[in-house]
C-alpha atoms as a PDB file:
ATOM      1  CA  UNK A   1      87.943 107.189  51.673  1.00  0.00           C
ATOM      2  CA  UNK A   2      84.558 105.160  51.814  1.00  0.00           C
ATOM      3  CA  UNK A   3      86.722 101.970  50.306  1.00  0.00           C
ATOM      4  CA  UNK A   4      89.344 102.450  53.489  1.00  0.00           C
ATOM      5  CA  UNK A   5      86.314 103.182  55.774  1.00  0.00           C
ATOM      6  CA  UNK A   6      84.762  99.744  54.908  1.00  0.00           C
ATOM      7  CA  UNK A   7      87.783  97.919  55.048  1.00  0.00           C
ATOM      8  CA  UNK A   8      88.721  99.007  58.476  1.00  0.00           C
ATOM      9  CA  UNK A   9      84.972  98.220  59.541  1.00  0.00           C
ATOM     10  CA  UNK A  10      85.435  94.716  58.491  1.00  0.00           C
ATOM     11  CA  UNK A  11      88.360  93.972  60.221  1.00  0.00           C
ATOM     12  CA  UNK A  12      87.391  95.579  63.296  1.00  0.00           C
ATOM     13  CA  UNK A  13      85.223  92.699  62.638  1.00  0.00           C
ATOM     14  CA  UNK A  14      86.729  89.984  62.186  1.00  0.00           C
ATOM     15  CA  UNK A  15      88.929  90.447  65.027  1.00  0.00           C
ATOM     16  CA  UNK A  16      85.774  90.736  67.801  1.00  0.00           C
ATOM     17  CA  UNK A  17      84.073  87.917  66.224  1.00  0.00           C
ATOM     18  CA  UNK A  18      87.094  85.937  66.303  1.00  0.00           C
ATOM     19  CA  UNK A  19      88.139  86.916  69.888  1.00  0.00           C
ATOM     20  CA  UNK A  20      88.028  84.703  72.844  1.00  0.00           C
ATOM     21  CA  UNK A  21      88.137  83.969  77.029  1.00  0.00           C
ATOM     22  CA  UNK A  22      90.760  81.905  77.606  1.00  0.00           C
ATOM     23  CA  UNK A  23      90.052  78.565  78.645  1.00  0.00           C
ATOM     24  CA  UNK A  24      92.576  78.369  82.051  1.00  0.00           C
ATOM     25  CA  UNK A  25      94.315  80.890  83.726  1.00  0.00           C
ATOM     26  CA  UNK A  26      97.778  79.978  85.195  1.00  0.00           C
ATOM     27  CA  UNK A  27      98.213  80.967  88.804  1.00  0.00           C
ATOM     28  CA  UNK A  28     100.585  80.047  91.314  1.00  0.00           C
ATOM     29  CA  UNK A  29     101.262  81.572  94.929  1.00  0.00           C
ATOM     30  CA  UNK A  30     102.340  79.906  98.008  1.00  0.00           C
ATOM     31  CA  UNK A  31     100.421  79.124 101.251  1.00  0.00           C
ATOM     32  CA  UNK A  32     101.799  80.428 104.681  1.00  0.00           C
ATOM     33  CA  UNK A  33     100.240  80.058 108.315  1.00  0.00           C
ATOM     34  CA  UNK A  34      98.591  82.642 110.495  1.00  0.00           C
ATOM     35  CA  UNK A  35     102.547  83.500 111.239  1.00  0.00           C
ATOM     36  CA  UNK A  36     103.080  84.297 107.408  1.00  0.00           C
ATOM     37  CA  UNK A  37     105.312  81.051 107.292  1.00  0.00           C
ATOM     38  CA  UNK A  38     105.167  79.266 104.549  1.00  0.00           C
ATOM     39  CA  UNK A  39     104.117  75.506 104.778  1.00  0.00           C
ATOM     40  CA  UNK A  40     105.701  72.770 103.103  1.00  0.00           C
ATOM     41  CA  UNK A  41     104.182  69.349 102.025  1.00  0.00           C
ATOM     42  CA  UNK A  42     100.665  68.678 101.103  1.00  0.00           C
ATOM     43  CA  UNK A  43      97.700  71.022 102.059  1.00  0.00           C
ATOM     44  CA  UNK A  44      94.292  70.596 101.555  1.00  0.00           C
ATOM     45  CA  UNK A  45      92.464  73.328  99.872  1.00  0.00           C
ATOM     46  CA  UNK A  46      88.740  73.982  99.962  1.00  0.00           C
ATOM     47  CA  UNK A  47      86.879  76.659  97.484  1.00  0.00           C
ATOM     48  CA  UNK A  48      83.555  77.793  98.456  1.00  0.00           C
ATOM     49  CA  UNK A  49      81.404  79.666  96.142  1.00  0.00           C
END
């Protein structure tokens, strides 16, 4: 039981030490107007923290 115990501890482990964020996050939407229509074309987008 103790050998199974440890065992299971360790690979609890293993798989926290080994875990990760991701590196990008794929989004998409689409932009509409204050009419909820949805543009076309280029936009220019601004973020602001």
């Amino acid at each position: 039981m103790k050998k199974i115990f440890t065992i299971s501890l360790f690979l609890i482990f293993n798989a926290v030490l080994f875990a990760q964020i991701p590196g990008l996050i794929s989004y998409q939407g689409y932009i509409t107007d204050a009419n909820n229509i949805p543009r076309s074309g280029n936009v220019i987008i601004t973020f602001i923290n």
